[in-house]
N, C-alpha and C. Protein backbone atom coordinates (compact mmCIF):
# COMPACT_ATOMS: atom_id res chain seq x y z
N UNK A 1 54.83 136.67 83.85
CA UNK A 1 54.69 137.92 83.16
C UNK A 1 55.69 138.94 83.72
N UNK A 2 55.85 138.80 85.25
CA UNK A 2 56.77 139.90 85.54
C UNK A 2 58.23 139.86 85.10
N UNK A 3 58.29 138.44 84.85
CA UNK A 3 60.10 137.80 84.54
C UNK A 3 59.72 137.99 83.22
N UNK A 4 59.09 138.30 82.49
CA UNK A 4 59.22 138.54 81.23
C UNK A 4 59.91 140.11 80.75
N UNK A 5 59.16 141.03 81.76
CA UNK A 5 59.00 142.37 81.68
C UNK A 5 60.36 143.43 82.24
N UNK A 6 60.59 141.85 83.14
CA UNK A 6 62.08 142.15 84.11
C UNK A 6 63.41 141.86 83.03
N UNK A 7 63.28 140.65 82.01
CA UNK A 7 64.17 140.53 80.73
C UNK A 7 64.48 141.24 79.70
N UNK A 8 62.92 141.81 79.45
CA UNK A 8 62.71 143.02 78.53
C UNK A 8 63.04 144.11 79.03
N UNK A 9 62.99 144.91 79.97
CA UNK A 9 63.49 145.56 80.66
C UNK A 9 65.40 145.99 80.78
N UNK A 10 65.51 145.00 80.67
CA UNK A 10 67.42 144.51 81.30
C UNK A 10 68.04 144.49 79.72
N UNK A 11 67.31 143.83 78.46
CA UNK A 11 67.68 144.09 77.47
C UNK A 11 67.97 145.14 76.07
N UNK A 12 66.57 146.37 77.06
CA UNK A 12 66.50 147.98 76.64
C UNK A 12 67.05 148.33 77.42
N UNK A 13 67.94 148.34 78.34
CA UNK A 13 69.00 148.97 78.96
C UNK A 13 70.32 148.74 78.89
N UNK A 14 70.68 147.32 78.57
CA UNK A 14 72.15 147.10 77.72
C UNK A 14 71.93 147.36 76.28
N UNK A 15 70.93 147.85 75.85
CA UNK A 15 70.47 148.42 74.30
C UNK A 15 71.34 150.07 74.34
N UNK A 16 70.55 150.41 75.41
CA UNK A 16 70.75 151.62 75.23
C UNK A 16 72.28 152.07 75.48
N UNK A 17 72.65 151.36 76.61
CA UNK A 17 74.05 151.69 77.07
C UNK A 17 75.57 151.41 76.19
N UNK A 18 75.23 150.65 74.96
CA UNK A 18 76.32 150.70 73.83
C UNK A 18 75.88 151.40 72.77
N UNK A 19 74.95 152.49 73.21
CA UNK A 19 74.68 153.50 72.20
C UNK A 19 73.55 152.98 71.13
N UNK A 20 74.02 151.52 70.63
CA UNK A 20 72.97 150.93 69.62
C UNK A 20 73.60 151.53 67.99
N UNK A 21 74.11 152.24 68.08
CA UNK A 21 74.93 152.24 66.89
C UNK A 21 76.10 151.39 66.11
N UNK A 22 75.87 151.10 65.12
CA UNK A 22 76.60 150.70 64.31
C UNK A 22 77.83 150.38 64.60
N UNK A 23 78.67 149.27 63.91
CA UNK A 23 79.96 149.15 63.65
C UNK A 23 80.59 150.72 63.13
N UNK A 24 79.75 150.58 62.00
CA UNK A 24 80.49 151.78 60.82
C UNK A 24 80.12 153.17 61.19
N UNK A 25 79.56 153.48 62.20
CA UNK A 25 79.69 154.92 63.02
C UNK A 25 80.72 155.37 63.42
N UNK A 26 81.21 154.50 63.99
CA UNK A 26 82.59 155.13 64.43
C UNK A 26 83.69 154.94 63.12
N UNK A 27 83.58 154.34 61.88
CA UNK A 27 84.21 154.10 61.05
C UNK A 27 84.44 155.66 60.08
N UNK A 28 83.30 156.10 59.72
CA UNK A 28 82.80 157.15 59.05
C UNK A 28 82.76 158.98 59.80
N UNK A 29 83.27 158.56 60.72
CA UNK A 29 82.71 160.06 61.61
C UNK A 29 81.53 160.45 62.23
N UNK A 30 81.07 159.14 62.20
CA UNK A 30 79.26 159.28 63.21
C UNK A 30 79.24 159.67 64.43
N UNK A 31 78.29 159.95 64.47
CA UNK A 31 78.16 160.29 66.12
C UNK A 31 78.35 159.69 67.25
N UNK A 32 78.83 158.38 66.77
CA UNK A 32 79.43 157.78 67.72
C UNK A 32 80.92 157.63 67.79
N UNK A 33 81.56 158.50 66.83
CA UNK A 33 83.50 157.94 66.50
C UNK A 33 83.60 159.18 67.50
N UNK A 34 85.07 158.43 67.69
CA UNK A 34 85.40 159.00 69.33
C UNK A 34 86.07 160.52 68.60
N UNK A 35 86.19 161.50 69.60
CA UNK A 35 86.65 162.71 69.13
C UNK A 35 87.86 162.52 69.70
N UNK A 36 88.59 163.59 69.00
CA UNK A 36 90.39 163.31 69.58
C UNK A 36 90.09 164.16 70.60
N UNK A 37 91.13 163.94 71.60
CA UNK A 37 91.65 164.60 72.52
C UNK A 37 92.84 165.50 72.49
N UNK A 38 93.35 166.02 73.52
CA UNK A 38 94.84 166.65 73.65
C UNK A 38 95.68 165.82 73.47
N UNK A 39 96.81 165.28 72.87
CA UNK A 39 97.93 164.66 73.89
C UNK A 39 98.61 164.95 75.10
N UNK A 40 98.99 163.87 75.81
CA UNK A 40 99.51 163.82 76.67
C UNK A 40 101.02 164.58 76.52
N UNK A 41 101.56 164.07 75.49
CA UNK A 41 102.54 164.72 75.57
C UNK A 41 103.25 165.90 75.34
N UNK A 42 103.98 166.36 76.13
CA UNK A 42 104.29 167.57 75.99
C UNK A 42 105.20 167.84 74.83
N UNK A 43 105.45 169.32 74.10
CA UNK A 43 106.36 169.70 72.92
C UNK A 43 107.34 169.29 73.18
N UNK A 44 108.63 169.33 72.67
CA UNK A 44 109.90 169.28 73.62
C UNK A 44 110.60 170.06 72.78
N UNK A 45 111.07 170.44 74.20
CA UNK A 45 111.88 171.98 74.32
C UNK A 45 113.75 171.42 74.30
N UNK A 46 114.35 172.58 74.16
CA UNK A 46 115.52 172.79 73.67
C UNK A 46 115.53 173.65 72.83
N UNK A 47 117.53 174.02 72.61
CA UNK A 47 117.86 174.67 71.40
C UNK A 47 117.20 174.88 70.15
N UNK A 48 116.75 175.68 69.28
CA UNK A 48 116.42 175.38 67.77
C UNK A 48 117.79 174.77 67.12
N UNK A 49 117.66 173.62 65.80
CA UNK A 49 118.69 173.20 65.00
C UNK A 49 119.57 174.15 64.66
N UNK A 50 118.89 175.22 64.06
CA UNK A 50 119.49 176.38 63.38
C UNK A 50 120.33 176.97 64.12
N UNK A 51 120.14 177.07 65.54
CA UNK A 51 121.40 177.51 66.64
C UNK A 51 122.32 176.74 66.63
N UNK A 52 122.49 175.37 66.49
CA UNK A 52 123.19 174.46 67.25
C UNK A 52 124.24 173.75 66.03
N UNK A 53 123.31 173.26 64.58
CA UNK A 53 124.09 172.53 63.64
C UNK A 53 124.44 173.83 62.26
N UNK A 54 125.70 174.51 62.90
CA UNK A 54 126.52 175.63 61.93
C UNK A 54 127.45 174.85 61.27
N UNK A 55 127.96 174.40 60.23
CA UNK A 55 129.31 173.89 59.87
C UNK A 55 130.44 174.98 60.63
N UNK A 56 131.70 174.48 60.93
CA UNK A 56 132.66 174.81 61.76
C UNK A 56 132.26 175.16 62.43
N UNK A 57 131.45 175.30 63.18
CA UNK A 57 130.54 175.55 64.82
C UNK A 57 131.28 174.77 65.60
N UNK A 58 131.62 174.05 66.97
CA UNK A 58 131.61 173.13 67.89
C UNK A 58 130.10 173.17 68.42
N UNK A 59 129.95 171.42 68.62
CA UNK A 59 128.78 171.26 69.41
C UNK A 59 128.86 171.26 70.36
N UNK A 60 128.37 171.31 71.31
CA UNK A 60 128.57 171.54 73.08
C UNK A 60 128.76 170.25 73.68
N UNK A 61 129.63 170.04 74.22
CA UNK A 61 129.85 169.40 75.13
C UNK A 61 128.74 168.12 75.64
N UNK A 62 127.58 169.26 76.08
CA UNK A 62 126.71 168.57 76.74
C UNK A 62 125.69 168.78 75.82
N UNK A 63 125.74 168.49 74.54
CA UNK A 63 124.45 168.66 73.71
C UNK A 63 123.89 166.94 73.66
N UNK A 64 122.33 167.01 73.78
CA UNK A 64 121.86 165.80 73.65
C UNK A 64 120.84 165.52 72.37
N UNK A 65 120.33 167.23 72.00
CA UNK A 65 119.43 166.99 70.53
C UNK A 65 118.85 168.27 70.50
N UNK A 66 117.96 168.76 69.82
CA UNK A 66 117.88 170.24 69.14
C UNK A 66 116.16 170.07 68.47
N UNK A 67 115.51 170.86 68.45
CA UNK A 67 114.21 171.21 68.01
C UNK A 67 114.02 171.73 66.36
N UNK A 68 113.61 171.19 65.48
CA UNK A 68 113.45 171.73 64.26
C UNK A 68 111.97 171.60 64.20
N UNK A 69 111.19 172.84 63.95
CA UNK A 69 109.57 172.84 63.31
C UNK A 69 108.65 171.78 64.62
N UNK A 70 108.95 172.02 65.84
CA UNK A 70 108.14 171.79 67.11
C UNK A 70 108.34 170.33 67.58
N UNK A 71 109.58 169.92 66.41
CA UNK A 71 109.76 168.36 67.32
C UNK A 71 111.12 168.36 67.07
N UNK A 72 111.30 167.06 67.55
CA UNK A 72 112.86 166.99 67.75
C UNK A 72 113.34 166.46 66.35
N UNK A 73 114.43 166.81 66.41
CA UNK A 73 115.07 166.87 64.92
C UNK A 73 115.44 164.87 65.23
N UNK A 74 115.39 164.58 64.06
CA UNK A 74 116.26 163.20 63.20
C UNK A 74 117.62 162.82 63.52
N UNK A 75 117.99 162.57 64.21
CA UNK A 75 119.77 162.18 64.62
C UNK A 75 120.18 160.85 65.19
N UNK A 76 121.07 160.75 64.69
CA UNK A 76 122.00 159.16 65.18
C UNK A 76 123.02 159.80 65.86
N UNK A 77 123.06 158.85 67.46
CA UNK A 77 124.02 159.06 68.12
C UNK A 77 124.59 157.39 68.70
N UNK A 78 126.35 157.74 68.43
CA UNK A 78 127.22 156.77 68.60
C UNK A 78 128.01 157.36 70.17
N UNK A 79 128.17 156.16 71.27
CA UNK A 79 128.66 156.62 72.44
C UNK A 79 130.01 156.16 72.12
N UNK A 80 130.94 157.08 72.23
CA UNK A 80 132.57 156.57 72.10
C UNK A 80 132.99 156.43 73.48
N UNK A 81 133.92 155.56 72.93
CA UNK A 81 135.39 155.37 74.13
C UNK A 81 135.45 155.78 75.64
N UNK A 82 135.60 157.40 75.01
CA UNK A 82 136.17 158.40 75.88
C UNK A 82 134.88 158.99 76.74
N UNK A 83 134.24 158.99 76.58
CA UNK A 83 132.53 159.19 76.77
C UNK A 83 131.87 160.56 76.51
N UNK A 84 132.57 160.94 75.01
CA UNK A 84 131.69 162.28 74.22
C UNK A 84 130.88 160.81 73.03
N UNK A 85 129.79 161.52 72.47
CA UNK A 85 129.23 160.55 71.75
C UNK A 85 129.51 161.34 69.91
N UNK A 86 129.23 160.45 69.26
CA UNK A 86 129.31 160.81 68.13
C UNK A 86 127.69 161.00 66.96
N UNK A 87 127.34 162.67 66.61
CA UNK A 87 125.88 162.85 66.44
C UNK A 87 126.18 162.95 65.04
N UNK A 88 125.21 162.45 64.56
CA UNK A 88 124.62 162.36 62.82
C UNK A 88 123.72 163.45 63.01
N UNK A 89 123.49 164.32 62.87
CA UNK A 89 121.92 165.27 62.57
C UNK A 89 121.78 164.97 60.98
N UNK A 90 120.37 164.63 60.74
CA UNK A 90 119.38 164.64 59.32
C UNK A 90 120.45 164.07 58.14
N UNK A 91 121.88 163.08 58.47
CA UNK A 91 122.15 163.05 57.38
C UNK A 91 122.49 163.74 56.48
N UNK A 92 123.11 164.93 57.41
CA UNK A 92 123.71 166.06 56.59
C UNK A 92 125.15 166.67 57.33
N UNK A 93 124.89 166.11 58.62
CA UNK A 93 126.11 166.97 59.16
C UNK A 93 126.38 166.10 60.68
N UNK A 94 127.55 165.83 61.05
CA UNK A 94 127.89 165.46 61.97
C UNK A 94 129.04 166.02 62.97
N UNK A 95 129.56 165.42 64.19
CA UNK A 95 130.17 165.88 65.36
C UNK A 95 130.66 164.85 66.02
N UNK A 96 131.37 165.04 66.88
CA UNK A 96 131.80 164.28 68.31
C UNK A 96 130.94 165.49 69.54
N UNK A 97 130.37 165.35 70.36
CA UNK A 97 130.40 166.49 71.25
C UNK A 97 131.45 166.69 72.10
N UNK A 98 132.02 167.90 71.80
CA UNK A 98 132.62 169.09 72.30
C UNK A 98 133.73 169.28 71.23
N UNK A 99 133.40 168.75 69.93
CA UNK A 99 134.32 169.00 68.54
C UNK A 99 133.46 169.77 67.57
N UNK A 100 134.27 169.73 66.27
CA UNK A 100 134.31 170.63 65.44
C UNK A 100 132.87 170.36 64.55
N UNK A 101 131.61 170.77 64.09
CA UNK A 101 130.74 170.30 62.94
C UNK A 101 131.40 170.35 61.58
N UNK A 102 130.80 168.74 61.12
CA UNK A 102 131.48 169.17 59.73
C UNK A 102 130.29 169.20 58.71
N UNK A 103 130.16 169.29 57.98
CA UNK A 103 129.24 169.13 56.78
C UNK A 103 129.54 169.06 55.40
N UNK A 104 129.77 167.51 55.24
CA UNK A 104 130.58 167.12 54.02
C UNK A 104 129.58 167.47 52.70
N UNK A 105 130.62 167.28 51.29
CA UNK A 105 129.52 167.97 50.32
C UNK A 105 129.14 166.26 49.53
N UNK A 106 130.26 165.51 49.87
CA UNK A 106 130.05 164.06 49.46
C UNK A 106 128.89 163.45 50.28
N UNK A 107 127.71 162.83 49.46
CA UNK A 107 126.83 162.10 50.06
C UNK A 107 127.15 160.72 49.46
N UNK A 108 126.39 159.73 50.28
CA UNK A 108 126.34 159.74 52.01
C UNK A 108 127.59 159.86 52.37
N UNK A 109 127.88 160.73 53.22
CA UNK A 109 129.39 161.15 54.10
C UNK A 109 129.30 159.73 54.62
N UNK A 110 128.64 159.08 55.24
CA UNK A 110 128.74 157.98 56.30
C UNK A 110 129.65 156.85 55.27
N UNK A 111 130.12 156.89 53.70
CA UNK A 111 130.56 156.20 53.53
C UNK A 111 132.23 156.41 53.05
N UNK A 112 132.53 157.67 53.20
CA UNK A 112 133.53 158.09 53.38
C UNK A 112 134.49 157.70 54.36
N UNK A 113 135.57 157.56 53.54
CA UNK A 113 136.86 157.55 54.65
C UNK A 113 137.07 158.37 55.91
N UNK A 114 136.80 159.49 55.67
CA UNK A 114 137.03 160.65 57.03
C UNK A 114 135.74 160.25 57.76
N UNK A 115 134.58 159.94 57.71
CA UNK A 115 133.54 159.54 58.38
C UNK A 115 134.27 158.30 59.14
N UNK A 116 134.29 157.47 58.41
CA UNK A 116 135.06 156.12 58.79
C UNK A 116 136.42 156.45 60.08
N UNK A 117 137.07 156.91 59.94
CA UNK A 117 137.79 156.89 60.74
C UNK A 117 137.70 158.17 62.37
N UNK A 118 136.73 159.02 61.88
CA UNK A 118 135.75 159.41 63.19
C UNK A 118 135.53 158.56 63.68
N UNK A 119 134.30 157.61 63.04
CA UNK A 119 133.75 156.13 63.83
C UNK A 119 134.74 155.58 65.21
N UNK A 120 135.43 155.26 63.87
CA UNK A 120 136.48 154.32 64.60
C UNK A 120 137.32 154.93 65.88
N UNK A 121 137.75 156.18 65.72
CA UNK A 121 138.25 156.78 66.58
C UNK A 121 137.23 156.69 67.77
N UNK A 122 136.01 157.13 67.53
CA UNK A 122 134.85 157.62 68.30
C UNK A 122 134.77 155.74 68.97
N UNK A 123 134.04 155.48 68.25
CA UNK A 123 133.65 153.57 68.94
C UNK A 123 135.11 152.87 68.91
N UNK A 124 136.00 152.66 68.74
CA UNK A 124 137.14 151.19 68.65
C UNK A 124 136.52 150.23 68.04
N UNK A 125 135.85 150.74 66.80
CA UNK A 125 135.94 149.53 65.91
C UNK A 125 136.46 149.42 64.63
């Protein structure tokens, strides 16, 4: 009787300790679905876009990427040769860093000749 009471016992206590709720509680917003937290990660900081990607602007030298609307903006970067890299921002406007921005009116610029031979200049290919 006592090993009975000692089983019963041990089995209302791993009862209780997974809550006893449902699959679909946490599916639905029950009182058992987990609440969000903070993230871990932090905003990231830098320049705003709007400072940085002007047509005929130069990009800086030492620019690595730029903040639009609390995250980091969309960009492709190519490492050249010489070791300035070559930045795409949003598919609208590009650079070498520590050269000239251009912002072609032909889309996609990337299939343009003058794009093309940036590249190439920029990578050796």
């Amino acid at each position: 009787m006592r090993r009975l009471a000692l089983v019963t016992l041990t089995a209302l206590l791993l009862t209780g300790c997974n809550g006893g709720g449902s699959d679909d509680d946490t599916k639905d917003g029950g009182k058992d679905a987990p609440t969000a937290t903070a993230s871990a990660t932090p905003a990231p900081t830098g320049p705003t876009c709007a400072d940085i990607w002007k047509p005929g602007a130069t990009l800086p030298p030492d620019y690595t990427s730029c903040v639009q609307d609390g995250v980091e903006a969309r960009q492709d970067v190519e490492k050249c040769t010489d070791g300035t890299e070559l930045v795409v921002f949003m598919d609208q406007m590009y650079a070498v860093t520590g050269g000239k921005i251009l912002a072609p009116k032909a889309q996609p610029f990337q299939d343009s000749d003058e794009f093309g031979k940036v590249y190439t200049d920029c990578t050796g290919e």
